[in-house]
C-alpha atoms as a PDB file:
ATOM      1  CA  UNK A   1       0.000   0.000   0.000  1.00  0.00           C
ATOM      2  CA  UNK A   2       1.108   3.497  -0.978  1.00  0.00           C
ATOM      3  CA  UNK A   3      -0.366   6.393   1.505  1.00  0.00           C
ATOM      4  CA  UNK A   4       2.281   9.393   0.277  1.00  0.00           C
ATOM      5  CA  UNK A   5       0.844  12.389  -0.607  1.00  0.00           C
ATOM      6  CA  UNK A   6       1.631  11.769  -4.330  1.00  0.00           C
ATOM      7  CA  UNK A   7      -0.918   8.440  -3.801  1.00  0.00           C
ATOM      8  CA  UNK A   8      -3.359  10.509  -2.306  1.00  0.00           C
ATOM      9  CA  UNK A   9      -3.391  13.402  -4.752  1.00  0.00           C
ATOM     10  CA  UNK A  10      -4.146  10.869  -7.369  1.00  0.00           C
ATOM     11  CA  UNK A  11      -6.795   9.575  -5.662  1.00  0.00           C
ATOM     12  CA  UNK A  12      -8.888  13.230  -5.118  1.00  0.00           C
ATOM     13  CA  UNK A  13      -7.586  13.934  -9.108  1.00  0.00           C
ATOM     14  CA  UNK A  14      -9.925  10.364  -9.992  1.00  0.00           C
ATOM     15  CA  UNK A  15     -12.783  10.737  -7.878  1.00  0.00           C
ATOM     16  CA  UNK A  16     -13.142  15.242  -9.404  1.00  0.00           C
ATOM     17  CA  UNK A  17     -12.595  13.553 -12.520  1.00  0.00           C
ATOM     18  CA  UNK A  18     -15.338  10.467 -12.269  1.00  0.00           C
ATOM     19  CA  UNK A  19     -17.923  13.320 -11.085  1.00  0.00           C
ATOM     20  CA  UNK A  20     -18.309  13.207  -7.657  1.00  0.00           C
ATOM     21  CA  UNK A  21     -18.595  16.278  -5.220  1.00  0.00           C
ATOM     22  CA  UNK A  22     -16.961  17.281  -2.118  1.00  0.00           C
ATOM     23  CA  UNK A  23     -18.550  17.912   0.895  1.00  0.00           C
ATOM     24  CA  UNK A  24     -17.907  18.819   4.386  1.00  0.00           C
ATOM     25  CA  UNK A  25     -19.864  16.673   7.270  1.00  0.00           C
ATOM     26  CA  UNK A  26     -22.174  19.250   7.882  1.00  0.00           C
ATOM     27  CA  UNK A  27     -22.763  20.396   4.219  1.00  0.00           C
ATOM     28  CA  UNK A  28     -23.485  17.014   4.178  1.00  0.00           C
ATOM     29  CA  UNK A  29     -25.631  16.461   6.947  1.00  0.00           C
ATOM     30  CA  UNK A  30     -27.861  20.038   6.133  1.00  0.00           C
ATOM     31  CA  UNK A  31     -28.067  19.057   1.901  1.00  0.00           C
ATOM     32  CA  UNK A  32     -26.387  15.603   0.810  1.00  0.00           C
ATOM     33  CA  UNK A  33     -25.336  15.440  -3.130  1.00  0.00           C
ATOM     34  CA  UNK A  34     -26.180  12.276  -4.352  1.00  0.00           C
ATOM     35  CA  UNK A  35     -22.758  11.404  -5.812  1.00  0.00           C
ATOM     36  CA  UNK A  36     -20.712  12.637  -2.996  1.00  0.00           C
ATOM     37  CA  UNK A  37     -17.150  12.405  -1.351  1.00  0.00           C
ATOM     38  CA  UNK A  38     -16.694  13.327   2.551  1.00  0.00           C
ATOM     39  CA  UNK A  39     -13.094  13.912   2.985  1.00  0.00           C
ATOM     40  CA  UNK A  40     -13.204  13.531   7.395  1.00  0.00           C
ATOM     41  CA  UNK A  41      -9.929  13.683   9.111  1.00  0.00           C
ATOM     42  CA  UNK A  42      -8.622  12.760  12.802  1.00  0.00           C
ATOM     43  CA  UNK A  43      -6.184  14.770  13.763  1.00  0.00           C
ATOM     44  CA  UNK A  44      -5.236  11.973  16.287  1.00  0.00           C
ATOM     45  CA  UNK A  45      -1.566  13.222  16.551  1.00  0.00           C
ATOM     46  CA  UNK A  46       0.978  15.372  13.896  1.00  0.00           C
ATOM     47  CA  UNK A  47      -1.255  18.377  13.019  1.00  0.00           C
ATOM     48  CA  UNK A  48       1.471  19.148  10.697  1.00  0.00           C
ATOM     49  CA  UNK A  49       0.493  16.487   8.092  1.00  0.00           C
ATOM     50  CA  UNK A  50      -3.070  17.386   8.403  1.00  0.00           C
ATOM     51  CA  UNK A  51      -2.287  20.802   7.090  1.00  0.00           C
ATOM     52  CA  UNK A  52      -0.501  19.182   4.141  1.00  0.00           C
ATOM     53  CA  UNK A  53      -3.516  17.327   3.144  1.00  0.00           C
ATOM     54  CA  UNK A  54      -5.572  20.594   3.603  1.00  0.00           C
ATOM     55  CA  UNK A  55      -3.221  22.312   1.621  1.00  0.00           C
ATOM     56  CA  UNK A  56      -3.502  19.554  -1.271  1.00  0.00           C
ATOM     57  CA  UNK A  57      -7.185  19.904  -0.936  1.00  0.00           C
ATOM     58  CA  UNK A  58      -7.327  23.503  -1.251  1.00  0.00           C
ATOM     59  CA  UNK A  59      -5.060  23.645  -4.192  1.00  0.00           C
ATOM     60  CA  UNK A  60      -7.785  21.482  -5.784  1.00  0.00           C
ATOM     61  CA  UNK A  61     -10.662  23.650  -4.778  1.00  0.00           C
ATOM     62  CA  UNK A  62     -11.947  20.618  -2.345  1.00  0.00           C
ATOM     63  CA  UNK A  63     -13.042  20.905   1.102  1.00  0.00           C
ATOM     64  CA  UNK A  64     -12.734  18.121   3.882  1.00  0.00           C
ATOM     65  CA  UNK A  65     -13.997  18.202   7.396  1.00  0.00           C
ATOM     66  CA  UNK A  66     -10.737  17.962  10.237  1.00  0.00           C
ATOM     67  CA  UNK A  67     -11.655  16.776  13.860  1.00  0.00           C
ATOM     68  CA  UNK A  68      -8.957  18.164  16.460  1.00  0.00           C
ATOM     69  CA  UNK A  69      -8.499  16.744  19.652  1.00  0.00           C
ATOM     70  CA  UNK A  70      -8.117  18.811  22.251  1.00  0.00           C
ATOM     71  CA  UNK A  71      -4.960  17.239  23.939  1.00  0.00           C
ATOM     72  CA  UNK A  72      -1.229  18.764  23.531  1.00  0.00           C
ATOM     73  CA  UNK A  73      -0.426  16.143  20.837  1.00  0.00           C
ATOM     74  CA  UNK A  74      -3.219  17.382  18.244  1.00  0.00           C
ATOM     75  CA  UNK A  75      -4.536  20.797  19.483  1.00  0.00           C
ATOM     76  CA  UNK A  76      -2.568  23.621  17.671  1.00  0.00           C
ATOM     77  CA  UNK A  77      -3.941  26.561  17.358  1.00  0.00           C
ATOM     78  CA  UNK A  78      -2.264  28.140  14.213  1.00  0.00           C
ATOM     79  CA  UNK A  79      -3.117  25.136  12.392  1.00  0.00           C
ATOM     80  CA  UNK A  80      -6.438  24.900  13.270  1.00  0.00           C
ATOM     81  CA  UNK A  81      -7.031  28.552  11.851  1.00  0.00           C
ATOM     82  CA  UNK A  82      -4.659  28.020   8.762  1.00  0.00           C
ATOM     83  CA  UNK A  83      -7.028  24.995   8.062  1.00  0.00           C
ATOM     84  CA  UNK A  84     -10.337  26.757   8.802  1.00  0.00           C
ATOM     85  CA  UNK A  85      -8.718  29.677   6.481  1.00  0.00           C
ATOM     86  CA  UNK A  86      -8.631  27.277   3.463  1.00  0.00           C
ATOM     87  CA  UNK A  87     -12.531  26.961   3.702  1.00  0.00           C
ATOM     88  CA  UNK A  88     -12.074  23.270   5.506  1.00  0.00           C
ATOM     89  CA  UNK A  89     -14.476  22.385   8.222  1.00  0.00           C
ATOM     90  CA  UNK A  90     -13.363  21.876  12.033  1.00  0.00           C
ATOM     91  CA  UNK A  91     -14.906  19.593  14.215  1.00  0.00           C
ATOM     92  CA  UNK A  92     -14.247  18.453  17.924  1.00  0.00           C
ATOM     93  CA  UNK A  93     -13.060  15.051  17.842  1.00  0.00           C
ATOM     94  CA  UNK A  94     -14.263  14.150  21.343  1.00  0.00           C
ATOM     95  CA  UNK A  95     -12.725  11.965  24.106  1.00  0.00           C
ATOM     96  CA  UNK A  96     -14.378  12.797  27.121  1.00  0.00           C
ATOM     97  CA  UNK A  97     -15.626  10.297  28.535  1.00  0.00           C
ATOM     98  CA  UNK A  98     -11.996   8.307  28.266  1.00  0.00           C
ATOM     99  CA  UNK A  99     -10.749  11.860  30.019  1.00  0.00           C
ATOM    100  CA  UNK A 100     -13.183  12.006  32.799  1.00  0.00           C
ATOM    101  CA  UNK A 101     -12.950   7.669  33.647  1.00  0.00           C
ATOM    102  CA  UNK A 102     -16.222   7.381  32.259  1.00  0.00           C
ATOM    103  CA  UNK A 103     -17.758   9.975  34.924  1.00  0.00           C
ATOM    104  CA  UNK A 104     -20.852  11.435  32.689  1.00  0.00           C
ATOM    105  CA  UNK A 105     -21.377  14.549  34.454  1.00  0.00           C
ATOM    106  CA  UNK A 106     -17.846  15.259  34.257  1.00  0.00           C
ATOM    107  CA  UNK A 107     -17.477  14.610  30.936  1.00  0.00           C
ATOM    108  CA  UNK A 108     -20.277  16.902  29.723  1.00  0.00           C
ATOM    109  CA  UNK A 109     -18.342  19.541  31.391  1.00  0.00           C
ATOM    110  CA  UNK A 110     -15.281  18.938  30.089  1.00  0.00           C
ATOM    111  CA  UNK A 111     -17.014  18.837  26.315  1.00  0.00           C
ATOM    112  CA  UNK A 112     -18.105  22.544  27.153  1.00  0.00           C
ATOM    113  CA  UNK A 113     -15.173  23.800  28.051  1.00  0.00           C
ATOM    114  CA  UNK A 114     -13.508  22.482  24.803  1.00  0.00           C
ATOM    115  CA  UNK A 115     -16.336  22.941  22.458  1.00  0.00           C
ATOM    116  CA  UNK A 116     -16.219  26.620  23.592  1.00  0.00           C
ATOM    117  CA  UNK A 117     -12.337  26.646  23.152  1.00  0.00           C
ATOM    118  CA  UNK A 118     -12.182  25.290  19.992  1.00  0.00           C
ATOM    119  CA  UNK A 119     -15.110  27.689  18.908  1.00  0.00           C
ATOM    120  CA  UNK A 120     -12.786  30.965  20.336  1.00  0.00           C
ATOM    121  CA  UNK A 121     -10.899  29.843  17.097  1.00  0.00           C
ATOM    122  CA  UNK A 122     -13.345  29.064  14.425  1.00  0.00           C
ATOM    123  CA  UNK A 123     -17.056  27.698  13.751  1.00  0.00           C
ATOM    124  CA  UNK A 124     -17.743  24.148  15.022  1.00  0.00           C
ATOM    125  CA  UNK A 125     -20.892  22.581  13.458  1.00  0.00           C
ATOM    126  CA  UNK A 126     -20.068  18.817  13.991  1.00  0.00           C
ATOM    127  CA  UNK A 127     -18.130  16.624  16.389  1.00  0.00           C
ATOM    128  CA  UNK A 128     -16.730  12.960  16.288  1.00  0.00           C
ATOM    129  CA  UNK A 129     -15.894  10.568  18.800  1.00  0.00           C
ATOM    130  CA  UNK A 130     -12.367   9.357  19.269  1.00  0.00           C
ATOM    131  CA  UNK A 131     -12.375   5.828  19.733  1.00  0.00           C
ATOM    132  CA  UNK A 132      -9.416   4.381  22.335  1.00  0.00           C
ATOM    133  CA  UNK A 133      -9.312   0.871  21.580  1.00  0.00           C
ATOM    134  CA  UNK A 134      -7.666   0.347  24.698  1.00  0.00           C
ATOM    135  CA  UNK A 135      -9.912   1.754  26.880  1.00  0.00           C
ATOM    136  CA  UNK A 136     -13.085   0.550  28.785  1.00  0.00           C
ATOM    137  CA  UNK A 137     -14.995   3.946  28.072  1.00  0.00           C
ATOM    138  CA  UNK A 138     -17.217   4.614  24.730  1.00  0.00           C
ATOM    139  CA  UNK A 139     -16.741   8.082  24.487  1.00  0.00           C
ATOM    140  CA  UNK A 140     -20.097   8.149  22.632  1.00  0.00           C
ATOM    141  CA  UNK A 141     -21.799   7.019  25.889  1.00  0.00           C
ATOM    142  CA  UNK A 142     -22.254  10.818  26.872  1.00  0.00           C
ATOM    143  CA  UNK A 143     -24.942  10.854  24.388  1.00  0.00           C
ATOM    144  CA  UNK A 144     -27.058   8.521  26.611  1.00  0.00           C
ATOM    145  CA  UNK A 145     -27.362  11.274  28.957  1.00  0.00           C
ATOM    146  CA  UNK A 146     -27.045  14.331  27.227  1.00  0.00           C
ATOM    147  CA  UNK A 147     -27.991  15.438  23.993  1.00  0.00           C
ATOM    148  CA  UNK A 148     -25.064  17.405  21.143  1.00  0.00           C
ATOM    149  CA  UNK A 149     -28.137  19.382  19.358  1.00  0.00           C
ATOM    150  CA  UNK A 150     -27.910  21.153  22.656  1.00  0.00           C
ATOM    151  CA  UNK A 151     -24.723  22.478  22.241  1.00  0.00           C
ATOM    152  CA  UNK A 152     -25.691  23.775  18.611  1.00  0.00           C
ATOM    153  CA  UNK A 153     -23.988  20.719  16.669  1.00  0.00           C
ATOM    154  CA  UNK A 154     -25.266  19.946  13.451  1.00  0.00           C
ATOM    155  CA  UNK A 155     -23.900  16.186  13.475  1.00  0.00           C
ATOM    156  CA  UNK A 156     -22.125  13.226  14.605  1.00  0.00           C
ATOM    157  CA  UNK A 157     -20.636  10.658  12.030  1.00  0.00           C
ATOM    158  CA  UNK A 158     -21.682   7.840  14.093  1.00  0.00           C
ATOM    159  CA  UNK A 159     -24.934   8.431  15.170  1.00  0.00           C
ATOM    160  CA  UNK A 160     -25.859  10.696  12.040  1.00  0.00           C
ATOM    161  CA  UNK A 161     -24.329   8.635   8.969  1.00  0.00           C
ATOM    162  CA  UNK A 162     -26.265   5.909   7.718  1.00  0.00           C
ATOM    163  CA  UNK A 163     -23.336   3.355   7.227  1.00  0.00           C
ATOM    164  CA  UNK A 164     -25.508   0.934   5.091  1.00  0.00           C
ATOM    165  CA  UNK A 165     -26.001   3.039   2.422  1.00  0.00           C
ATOM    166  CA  UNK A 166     -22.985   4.863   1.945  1.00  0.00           C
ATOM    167  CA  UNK A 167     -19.804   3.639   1.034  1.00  0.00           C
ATOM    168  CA  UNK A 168     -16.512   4.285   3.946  1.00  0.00           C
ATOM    169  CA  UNK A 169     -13.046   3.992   3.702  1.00  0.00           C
ATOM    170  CA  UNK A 170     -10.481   4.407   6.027  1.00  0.00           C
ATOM    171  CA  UNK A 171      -6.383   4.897   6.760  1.00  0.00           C
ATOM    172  CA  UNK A 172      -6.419   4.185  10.107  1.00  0.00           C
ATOM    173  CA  UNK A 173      -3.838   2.109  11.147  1.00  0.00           C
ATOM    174  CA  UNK A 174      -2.778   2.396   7.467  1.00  0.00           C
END
């Protein structure tokens, strides 16, 4: 498997050129084009490559949707704008319940504080949960309790994507 930037240039270069769209999550979620591409990205760790993939994106007058954590190793806040500047979406890519040892009402709290943090920098119109394979916690779980419409979010991958009747690839773990 190839996953250089070269590789993945080619890849947005066939998918403009078989007629399919871009759209971010929530462009998605408010008015979904029927032949559509959803570029969503983690920004798990190295911030820096996400911006090269933005950059890639932007040079081909696409738009993907980047989810930053909001721990040391992804949450950078010149990248976040330089992204947001090059018409991307940001999301929250939400851990809290994994933060908070799966204490609910701590959790919700926590997701305030960084919803409103990430928002001092840009719009955020969608979140996604960060899955920790190793831990006990489903960080979607705060859902149960609480609701994200509350905290003006337009959507959630996981609970608003319809994963039998799109299609969904992945890199992780490459």
């Amino acid at each position: 498997m190839d996953f250089t930037l070269k590789t993945y240039r080619s890849l947005l270069d066939i998918l403009m050129n078989t007629g399919y769209s871009f759209q971010t999550f929530t462009d998605f979620i408010k008015n979904p084009e029927e032949k559509s591409v959803i570029l969503r990205h983690d920004v798990d760790k190295r911030p820096l490559n996400s911006l090269k993939f933005a950059q890639i994106q932007h040079e081909l007058g696409i738009s993907g949707t980047y989810y930053f954590r909001c721990i040391s190793k992804s949450y950078d806040e010149k990248i976040i704008k330089e992204i947001s500047k090059m018409n991307h979406e940001i999301g929250y890519h939400y851990e809290e319940m994994d933060l908070c040892n799966g204490d609910i009402d701590a959790a919700i709290e926590l997701f305030q504080n960084n919803i409103e943090k990430l928002r001092r920098i840009c719009p955020i119109n969608s979140i996604c949960m960060h899955g920790s394979p190793r831990s006990k916690y489903d960080n979607k779980h705060i859902w149960s309790k609480y609701s994200y419409k509350d905290y003006r979010i337009v959507g959630e991958p996981y609970f608003d994507l319809n994963f039998n009747k799109i299609g969904y690839l992945t890199d992780t773990g490459r």
